[in-house]
C-alpha atoms as a PDB file:
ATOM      1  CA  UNK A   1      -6.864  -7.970  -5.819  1.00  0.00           C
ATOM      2  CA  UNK A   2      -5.379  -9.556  -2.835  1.00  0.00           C
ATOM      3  CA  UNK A   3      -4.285  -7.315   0.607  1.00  0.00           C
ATOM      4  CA  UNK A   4      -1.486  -8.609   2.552  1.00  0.00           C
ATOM      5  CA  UNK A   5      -0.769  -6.588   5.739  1.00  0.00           C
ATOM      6  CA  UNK A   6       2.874  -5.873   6.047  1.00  0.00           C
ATOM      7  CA  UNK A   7       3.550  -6.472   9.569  1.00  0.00           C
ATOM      8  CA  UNK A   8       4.138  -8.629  12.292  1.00  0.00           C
ATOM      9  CA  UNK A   9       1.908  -7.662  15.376  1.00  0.00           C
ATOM     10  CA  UNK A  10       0.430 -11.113  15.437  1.00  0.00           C
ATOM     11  CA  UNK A  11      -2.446  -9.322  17.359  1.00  0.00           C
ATOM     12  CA  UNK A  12      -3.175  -6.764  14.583  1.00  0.00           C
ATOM     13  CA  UNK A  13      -3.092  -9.801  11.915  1.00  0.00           C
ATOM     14  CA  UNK A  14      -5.729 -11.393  14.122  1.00  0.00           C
ATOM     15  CA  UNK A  15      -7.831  -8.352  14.409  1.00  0.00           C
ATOM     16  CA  UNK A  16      -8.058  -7.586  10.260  1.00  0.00           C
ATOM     17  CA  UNK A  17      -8.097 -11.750   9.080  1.00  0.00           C
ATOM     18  CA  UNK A  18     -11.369 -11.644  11.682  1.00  0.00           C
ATOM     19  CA  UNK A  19     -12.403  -8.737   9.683  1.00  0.00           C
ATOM     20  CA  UNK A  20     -12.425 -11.059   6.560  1.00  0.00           C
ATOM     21  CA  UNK A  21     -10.156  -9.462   3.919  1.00  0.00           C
ATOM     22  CA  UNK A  22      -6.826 -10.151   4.750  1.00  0.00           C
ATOM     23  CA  UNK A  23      -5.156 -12.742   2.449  1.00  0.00           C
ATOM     24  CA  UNK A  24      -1.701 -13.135   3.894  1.00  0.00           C
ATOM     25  CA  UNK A  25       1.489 -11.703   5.266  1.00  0.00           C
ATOM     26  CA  UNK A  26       4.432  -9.623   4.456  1.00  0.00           C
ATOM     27  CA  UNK A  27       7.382  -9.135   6.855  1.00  0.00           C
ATOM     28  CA  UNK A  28      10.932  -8.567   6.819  1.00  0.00           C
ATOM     29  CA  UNK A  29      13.891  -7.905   8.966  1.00  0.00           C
ATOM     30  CA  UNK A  30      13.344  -4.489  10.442  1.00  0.00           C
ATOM     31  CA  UNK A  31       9.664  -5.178  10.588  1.00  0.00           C
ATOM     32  CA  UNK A  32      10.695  -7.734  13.330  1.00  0.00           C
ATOM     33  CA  UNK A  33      13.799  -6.502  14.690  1.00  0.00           C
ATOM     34  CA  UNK A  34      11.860  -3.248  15.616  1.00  0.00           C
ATOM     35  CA  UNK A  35       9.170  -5.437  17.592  1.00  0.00           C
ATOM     36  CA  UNK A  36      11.993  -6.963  19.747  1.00  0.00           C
ATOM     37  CA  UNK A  37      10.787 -10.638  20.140  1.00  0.00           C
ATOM     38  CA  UNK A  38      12.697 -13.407  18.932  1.00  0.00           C
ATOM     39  CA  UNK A  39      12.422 -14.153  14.925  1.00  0.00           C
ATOM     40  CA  UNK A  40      11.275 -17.842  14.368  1.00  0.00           C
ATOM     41  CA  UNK A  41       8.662 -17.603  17.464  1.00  0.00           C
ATOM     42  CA  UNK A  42       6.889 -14.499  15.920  1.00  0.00           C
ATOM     43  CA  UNK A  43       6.713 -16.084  11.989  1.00  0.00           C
ATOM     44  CA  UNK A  44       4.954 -18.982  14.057  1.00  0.00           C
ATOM     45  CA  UNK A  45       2.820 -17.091  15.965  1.00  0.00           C
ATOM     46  CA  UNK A  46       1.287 -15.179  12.119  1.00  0.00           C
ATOM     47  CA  UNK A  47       1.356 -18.819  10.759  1.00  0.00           C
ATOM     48  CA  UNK A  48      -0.907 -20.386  13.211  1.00  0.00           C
ATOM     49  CA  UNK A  49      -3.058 -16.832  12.051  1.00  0.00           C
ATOM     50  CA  UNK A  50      -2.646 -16.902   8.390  1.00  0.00           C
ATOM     51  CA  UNK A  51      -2.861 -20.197   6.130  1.00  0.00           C
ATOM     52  CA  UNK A  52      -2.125 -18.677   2.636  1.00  0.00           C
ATOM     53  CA  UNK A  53       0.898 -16.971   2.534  1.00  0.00           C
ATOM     54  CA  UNK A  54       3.769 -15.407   4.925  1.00  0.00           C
ATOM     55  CA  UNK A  55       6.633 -13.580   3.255  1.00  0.00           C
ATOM     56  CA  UNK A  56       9.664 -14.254   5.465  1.00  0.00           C
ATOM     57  CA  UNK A  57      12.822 -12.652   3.529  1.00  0.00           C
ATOM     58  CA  UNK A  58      16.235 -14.256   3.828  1.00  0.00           C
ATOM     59  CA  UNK A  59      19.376 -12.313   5.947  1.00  0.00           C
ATOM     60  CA  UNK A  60      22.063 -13.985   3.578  1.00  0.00           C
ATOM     61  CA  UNK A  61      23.280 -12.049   0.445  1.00  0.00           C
ATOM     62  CA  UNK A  62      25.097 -15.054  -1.025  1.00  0.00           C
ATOM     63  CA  UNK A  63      23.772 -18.091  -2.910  1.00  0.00           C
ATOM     64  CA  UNK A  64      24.378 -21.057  -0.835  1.00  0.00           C
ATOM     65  CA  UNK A  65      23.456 -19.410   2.554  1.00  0.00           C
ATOM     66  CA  UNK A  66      19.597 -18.443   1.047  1.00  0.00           C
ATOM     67  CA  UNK A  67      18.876 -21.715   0.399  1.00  0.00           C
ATOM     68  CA  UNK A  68      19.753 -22.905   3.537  1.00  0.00           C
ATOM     69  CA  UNK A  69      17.990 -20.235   5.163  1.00  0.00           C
ATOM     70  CA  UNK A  70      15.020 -21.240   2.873  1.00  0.00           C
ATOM     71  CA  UNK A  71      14.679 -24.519   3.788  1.00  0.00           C
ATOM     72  CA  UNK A  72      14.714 -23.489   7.621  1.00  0.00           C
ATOM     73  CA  UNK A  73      12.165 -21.138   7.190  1.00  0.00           C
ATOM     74  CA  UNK A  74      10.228 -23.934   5.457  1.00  0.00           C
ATOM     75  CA  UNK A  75      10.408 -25.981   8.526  1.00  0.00           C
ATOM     76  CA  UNK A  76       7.912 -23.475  10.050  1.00  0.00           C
ATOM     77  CA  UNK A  77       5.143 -23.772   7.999  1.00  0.00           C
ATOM     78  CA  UNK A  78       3.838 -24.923   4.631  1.00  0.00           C
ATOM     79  CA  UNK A  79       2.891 -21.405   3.693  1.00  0.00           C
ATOM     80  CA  UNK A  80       5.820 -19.805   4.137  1.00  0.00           C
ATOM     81  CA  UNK A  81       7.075 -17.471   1.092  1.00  0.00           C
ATOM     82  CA  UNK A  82      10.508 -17.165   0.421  1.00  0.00           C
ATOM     83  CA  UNK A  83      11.591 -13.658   0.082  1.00  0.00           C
ATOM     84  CA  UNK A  84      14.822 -12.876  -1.423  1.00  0.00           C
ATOM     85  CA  UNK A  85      16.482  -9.713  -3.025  1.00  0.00           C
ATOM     86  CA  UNK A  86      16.872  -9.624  -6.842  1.00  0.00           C
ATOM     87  CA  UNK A  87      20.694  -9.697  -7.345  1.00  0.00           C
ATOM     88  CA  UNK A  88      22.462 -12.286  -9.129  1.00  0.00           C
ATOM     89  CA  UNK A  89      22.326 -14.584  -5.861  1.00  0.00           C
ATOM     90  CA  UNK A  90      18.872 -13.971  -4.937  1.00  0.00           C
ATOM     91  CA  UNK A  91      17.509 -14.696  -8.766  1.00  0.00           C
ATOM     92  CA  UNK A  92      19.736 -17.956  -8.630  1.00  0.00           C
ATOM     93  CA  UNK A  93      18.634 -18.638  -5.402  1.00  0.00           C
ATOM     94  CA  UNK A  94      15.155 -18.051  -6.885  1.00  0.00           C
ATOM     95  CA  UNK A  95      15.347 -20.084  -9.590  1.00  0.00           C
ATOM     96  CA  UNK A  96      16.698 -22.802  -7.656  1.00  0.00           C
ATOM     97  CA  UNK A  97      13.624 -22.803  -4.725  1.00  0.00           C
ATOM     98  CA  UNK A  98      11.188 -22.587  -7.423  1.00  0.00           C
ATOM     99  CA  UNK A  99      12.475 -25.566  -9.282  1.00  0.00           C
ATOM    100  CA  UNK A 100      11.822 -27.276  -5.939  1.00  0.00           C
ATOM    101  CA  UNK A 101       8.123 -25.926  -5.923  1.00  0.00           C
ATOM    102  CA  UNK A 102       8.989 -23.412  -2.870  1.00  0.00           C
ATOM    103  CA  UNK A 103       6.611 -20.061  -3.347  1.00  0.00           C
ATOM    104  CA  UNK A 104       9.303 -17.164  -3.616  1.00  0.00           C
ATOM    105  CA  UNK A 105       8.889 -13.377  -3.679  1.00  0.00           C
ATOM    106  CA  UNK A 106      11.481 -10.916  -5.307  1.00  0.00           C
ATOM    107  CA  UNK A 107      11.734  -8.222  -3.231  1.00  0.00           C
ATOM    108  CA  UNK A 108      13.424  -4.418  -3.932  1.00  0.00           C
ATOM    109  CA  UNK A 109      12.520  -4.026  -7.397  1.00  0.00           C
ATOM    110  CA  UNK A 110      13.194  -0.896  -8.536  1.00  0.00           C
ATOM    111  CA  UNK A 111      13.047  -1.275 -12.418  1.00  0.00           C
ATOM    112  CA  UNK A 112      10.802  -3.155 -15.457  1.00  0.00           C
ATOM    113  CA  UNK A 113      13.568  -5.283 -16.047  1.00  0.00           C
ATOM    114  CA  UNK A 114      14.223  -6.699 -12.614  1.00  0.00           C
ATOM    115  CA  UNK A 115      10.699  -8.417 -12.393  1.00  0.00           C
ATOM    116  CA  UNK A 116      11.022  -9.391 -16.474  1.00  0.00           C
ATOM    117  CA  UNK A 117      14.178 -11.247 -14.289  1.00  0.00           C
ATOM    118  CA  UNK A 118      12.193 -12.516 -11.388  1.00  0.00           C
ATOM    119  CA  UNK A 119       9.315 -13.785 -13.421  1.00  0.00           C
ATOM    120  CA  UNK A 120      12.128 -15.551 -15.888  1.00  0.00           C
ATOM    121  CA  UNK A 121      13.609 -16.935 -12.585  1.00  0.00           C
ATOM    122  CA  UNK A 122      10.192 -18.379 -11.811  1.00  0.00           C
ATOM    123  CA  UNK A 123       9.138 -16.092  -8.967  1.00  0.00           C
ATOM    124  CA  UNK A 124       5.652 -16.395  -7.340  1.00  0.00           C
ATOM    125  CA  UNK A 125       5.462 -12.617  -6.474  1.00  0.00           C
ATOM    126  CA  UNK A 126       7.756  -9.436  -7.918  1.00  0.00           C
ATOM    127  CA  UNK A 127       7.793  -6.768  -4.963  1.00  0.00           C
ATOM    128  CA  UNK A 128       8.030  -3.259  -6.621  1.00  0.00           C
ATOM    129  CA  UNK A 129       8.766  -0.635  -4.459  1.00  0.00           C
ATOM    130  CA  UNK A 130       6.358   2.453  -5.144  1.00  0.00           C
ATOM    131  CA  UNK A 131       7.189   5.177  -1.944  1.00  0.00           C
ATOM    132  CA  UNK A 132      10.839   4.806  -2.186  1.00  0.00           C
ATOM    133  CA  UNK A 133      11.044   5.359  -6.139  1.00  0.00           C
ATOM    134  CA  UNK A 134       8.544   8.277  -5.163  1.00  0.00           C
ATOM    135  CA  UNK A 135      11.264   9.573  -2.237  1.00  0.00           C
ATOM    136  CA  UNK A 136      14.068   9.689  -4.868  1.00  0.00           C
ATOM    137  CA  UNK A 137      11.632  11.874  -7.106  1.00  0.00           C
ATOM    138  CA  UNK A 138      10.763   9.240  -9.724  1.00  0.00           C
ATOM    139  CA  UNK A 139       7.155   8.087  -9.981  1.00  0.00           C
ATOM    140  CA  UNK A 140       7.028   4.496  -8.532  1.00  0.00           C
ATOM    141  CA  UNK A 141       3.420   4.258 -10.048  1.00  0.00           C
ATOM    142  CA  UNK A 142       5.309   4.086 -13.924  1.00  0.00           C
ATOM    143  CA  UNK A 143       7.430   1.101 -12.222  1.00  0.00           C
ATOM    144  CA  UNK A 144       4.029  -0.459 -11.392  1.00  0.00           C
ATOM    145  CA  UNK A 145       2.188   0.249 -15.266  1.00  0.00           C
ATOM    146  CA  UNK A 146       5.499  -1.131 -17.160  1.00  0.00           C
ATOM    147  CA  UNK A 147       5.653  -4.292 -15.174  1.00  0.00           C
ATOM    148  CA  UNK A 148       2.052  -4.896 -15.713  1.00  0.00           C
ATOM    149  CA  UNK A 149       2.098  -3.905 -19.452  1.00  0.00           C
ATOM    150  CA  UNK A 150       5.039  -6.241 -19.662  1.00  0.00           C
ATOM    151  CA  UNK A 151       4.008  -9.272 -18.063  1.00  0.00           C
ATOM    152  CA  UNK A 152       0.410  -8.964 -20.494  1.00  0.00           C
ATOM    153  CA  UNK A 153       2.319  -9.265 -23.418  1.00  0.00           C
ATOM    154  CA  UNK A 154       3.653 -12.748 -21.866  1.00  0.00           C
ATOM    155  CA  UNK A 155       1.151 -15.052 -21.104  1.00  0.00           C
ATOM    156  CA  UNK A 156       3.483 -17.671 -20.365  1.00  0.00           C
ATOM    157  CA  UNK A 157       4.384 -15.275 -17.386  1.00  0.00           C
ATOM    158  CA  UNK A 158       2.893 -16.519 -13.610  1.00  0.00           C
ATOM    159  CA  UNK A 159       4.478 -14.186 -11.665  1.00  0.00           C
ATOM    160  CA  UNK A 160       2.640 -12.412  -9.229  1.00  0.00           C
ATOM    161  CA  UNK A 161       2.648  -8.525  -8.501  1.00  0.00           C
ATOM    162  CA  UNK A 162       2.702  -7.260  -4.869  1.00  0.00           C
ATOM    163  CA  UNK A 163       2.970  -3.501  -5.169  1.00  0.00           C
ATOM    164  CA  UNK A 164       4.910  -2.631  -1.893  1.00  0.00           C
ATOM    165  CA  UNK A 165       6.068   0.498  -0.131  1.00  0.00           C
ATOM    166  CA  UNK A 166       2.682   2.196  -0.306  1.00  0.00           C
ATOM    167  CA  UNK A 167       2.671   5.201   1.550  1.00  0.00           C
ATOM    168  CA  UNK A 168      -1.032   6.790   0.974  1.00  0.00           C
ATOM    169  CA  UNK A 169      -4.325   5.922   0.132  1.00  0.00           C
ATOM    170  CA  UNK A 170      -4.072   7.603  -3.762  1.00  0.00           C
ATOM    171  CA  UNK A 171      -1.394   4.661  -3.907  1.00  0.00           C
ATOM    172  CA  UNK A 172      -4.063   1.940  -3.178  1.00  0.00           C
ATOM    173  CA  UNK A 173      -6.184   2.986  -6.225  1.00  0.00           C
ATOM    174  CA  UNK A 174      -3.930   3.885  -8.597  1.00  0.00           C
ATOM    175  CA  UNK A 175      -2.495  -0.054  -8.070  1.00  0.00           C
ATOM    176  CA  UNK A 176      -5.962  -1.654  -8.093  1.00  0.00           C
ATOM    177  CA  UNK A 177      -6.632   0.380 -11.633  1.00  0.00           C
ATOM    178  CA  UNK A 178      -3.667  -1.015 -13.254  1.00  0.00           C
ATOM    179  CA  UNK A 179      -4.767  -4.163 -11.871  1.00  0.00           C
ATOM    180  CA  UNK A 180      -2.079  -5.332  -9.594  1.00  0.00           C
ATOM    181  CA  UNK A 181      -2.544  -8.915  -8.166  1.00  0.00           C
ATOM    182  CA  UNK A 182      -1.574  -8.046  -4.523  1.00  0.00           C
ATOM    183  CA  UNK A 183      -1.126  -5.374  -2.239  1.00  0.00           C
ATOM    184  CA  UNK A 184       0.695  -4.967   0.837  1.00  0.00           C
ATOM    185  CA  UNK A 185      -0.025  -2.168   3.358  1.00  0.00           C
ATOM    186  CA  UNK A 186       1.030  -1.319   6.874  1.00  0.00           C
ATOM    187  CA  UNK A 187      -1.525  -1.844   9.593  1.00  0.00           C
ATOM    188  CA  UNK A 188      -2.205   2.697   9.349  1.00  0.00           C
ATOM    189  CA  UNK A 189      -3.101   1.965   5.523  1.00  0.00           C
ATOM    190  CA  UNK A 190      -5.715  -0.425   6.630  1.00  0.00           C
ATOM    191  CA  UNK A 191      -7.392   1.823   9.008  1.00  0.00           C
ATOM    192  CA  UNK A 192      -7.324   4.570   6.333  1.00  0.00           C
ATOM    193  CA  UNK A 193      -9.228   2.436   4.120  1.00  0.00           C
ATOM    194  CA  UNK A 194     -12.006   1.377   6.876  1.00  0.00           C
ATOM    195  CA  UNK A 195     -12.533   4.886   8.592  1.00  0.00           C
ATOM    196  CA  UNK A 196     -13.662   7.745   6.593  1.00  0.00           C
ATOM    197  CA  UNK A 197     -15.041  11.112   8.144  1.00  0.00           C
ATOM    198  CA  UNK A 198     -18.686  11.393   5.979  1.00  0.00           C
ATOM    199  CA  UNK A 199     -19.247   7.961   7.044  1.00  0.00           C
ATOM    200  CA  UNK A 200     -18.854   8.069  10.915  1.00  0.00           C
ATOM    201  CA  UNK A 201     -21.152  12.004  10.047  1.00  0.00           C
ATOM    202  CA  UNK A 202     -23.667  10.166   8.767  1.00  0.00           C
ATOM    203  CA  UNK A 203     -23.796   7.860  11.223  1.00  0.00           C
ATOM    204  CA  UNK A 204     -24.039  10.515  13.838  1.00  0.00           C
ATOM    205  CA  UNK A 205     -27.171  11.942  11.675  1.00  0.00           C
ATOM    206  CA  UNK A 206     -29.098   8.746  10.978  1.00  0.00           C
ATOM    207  CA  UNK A 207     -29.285   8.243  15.108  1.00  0.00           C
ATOM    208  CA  UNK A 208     -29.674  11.711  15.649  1.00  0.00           C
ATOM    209  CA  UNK A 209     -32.666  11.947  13.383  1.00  0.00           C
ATOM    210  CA  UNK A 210     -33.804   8.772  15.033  1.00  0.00           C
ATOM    211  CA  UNK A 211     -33.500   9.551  18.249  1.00  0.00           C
ATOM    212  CA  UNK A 212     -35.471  12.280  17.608  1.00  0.00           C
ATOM    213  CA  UNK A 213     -38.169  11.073  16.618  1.00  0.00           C
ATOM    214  CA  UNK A 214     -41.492  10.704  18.956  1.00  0.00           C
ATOM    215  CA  UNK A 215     -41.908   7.185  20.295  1.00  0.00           C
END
């Protein structure tokens, strides 16, 4: 399973890539808008970091205006991702980019039969959306089994899942058992999975005991 960090604190995507388990980016608009710098500059700045794959997600809702915005982002870097929405523009819009080998990743799917969509469109990645199914008081982790069920059944079927909008470590697991291809997590998720209490305790007892030994 893959682990993109969703995020664009270029100095964060540094810190976990050095780490040596980071295998690309996700970002989108209020990711960035919330950091304040300008847009194009900071997808730069992660693509001089990362060399796999940067999920930059188009502003336009209409057909013509995605592609155009796709082939700017493009211009940035060769392993830029193409994120678009799955609505009837973004899946043409999809179809379209992957036609012209661009990677693409359906974001804000909600349902099975969205990503049966995306995958027929030709997406790289389907984006389901696990804490915001969860905030409505469905289980986002049934959105997660169906797709994967689904796309077994196909082997024809390329597409890519990147569980998204995981909120807690139980999330993390219960992905990587139903064998999810990627996962992207927020720079807190990360941490979660690196720190744990018993380890840093043992730690503590291992010098302890060591320290207290006669030399």
């Amino acid at each position: 399973m893959k682990i993109y960090l969703d995020s664009c604190d270029v100095d964060l995507i540094k810190k976990y890539k050095d780490l040596g388990f980071i295998d690309g980016v996700t970002t989108n608009p209020s990711i960035i808008a919330k950091s304040g710098r300008d847009f194009k500059k900071v997808i730069k700045e992660i693509c001089d970091v990362i060399d796999t794959s940067i999920s930059v997600e188009v502003l336009s809702t209409d057909y013509q205006n995605m592609l155009k915005e796709a082939e700017e982002f493009s211009k940035i870097a060769p392993q830029i991702t193409i994120k678009l929405p799955i609505t009837e523009d973004g899946l043409r819009a999809c179809k379209a980019l992957s036609e012209r080998a661009f990677k693409t990743n359906m974001t804000l799917c909600f349902s099975p039969l969205q990503a049966l969509l995306a995958a027929k469109a030709g997406a790289t990645y389907v984006s389901p959306f696990i804490g915001r199914l969860d905030d409505m008081g469905r289980d986002g982790i049934d959105l997660i089994a169906d797709i994967c069920s689904i796309y077994e059944n196909y082997p024809d079927i390329s597409t890519q899942i990147l569980a998204a909008s995981i909120r807690h470590p139980i999330h993390i697991i219960q992905v990587a058992k139903l064998g999810v291809d990627v996962i992207t997590l927020p720079p807190k998720l990360i941490e979660v999975m690196i720190n744990n209490p018993l380890t840093d305790k043992g730690i503590e007892i291992f010098l302890n005991d060591w320290n207290n030994i006669e030399k």
